[in-house]
C-alpha atoms as a PDB file:
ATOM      1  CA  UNK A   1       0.000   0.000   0.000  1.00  0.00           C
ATOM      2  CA  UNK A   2       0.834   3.430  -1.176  1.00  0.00           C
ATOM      3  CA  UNK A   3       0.910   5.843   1.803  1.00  0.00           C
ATOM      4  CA  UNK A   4       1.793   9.471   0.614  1.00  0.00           C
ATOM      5  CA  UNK A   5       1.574  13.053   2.787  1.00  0.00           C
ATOM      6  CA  UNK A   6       1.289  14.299  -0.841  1.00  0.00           C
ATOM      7  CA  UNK A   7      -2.202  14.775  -2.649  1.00  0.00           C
ATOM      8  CA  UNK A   8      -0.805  13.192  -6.003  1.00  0.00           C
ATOM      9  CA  UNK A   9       1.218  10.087  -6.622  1.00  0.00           C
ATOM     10  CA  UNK A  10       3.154  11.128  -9.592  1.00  0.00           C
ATOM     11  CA  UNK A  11       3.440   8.804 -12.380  1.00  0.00           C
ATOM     12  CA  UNK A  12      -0.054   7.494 -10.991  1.00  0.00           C
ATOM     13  CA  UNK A  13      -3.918   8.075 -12.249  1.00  0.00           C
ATOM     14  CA  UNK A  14      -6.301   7.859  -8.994  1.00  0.00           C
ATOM     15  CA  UNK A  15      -8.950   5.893 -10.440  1.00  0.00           C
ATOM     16  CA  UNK A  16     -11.510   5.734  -7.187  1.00  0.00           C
ATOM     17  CA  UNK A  17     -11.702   7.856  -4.669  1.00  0.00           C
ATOM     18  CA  UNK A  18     -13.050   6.369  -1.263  1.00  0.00           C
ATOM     19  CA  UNK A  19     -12.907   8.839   1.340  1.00  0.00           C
ATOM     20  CA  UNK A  20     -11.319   9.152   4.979  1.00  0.00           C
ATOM     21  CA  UNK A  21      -9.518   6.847   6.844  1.00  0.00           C
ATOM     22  CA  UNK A  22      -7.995   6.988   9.972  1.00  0.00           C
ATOM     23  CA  UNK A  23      -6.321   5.156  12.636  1.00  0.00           C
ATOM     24  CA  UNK A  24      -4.941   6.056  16.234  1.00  0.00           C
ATOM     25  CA  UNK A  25      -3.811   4.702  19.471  1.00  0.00           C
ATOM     26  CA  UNK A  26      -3.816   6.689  23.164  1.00  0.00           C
ATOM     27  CA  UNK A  27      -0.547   6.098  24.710  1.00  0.00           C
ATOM     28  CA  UNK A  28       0.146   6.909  28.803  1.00  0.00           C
ATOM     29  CA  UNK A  29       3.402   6.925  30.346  1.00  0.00           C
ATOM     30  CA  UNK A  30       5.530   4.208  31.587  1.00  0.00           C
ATOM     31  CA  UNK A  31       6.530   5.000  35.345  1.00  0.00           C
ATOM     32  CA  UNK A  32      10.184   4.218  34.423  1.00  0.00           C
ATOM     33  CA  UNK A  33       9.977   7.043  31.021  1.00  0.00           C
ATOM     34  CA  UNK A  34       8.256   9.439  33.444  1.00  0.00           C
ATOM     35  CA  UNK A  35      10.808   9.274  35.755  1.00  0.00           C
ATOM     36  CA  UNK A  36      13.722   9.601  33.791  1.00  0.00           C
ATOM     37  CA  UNK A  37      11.744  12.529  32.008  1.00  0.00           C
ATOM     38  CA  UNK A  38      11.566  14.066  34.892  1.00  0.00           C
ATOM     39  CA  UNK A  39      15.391  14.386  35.469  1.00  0.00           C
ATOM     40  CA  UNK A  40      15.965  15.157  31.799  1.00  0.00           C
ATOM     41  CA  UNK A  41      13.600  18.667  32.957  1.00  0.00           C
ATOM     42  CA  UNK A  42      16.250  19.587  35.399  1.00  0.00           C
ATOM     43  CA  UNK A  43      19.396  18.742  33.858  1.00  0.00           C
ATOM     44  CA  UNK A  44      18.124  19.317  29.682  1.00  0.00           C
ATOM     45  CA  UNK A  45      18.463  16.992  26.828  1.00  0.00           C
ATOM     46  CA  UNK A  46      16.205  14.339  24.886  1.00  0.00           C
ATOM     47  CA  UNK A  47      13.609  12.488  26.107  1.00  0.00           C
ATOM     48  CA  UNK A  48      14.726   9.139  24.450  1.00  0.00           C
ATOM     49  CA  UNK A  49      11.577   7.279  26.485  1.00  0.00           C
ATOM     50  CA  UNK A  50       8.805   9.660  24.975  1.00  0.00           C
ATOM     51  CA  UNK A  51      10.991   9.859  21.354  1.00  0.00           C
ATOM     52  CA  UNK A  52      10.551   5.745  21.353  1.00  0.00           C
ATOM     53  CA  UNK A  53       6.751   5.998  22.318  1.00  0.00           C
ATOM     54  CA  UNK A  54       5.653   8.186  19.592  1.00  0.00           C
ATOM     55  CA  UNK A  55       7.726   6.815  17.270  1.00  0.00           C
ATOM     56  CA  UNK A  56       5.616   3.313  18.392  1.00  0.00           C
ATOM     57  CA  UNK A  57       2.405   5.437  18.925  1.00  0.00           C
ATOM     58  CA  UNK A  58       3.302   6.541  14.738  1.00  0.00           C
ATOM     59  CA  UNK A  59       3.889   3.280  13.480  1.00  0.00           C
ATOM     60  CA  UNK A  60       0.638   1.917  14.985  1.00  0.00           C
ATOM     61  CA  UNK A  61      -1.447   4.453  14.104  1.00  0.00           C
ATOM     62  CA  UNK A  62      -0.426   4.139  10.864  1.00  0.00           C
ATOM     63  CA  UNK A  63      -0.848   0.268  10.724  1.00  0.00           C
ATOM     64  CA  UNK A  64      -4.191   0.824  11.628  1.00  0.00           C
ATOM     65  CA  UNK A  65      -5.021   3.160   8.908  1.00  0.00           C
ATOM     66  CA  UNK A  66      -3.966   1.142   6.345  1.00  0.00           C
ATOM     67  CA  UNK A  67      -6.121  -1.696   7.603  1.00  0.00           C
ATOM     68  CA  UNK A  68      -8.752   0.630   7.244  1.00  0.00           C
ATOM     69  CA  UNK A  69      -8.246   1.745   3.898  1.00  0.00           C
ATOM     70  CA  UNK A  70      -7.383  -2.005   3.191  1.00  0.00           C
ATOM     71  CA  UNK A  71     -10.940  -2.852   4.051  1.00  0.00           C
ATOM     72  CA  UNK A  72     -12.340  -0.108   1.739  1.00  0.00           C
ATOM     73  CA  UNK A  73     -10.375  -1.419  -1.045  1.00  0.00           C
ATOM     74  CA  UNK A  74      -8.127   1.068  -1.304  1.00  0.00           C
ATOM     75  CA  UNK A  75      -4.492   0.327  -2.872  1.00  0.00           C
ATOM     76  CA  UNK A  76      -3.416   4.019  -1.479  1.00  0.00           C
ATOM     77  CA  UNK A  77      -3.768   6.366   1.355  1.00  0.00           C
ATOM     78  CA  UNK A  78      -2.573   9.931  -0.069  1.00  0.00           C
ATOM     79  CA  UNK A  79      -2.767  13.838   2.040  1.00  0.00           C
ATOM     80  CA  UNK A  80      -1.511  11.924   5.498  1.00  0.00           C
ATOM     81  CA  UNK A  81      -1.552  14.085   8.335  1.00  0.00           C
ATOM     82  CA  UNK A  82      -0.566  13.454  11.710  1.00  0.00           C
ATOM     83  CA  UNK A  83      -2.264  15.103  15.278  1.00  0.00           C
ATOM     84  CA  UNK A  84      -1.720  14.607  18.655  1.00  0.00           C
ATOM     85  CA  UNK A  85      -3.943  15.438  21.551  1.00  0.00           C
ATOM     86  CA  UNK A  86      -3.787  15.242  25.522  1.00  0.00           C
ATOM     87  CA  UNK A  87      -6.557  12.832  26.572  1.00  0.00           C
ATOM     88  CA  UNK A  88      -5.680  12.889  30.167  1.00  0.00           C
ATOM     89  CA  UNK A  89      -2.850  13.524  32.619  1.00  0.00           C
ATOM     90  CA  UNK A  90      -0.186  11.367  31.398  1.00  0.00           C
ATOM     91  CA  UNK A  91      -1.898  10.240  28.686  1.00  0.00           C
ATOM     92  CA  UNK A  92      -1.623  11.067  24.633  1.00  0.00           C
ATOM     93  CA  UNK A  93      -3.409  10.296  21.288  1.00  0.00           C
ATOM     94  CA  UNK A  94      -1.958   9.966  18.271  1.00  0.00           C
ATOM     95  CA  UNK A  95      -3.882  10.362  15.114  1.00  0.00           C
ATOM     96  CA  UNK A  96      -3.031   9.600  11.540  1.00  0.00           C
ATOM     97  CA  UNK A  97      -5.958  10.450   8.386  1.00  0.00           C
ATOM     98  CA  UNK A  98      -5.825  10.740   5.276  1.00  0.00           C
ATOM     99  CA  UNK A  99      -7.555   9.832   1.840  1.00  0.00           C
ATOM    100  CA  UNK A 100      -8.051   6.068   0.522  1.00  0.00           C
ATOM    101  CA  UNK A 101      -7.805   5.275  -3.071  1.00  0.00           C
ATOM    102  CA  UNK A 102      -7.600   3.268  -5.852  1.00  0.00           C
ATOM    103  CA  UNK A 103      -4.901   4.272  -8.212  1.00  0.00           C
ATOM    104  CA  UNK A 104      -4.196   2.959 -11.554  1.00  0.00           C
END
């Protein structure tokens, strides 16, 4: 599957257009990452624990968007976005959308 944060595939014809799709996950904090985030705010640097769980939180969202689209029939998901939101303290959606379609 074709997954594209462009609205064209060049070299490509898109033959059906089926809509939205969309796939996230809510991610909380692991006691250890919050910890160790915790220090990183006093002495600076990356937050390799939260880098690693939106990188997962990414990759999963994703997956789950293309199953979508999948289902629809689609052979491509094109205009991907990403968006993240607070649900609750500690806690964090990730959302990936975009278009399904058929290209030729």
């Amino acid at each position: 599957m074709v997954i594209s944060n462009m609205e064209i595939i060049p070299g490509k014809r898109i033959r059906v257009h089926l809509g939205l799709v969309q796939g996230s996950t809510v991610r909380t904090k692991h006691f250890g990452r919050d910890l160790m985030a915790s220090l990183k705010n006093i002495f600076g640097g990356e937050l390799k624990g939260y880098t690693e769980l939106l990188q997962e939180a990414r990759e999963e969202a994703v997956r789950r968007m293309k199953e979508q689209a999948k289902a629809a029939g689609a052979n491509a998901v094109i205009n991907v976005r990403f968006s993240t939101s607070s649900v609750t303290q500690g806690a964090a959606e990730l959302f990936a959308y975009g278009t399904a379609v058929v290209l030729e």
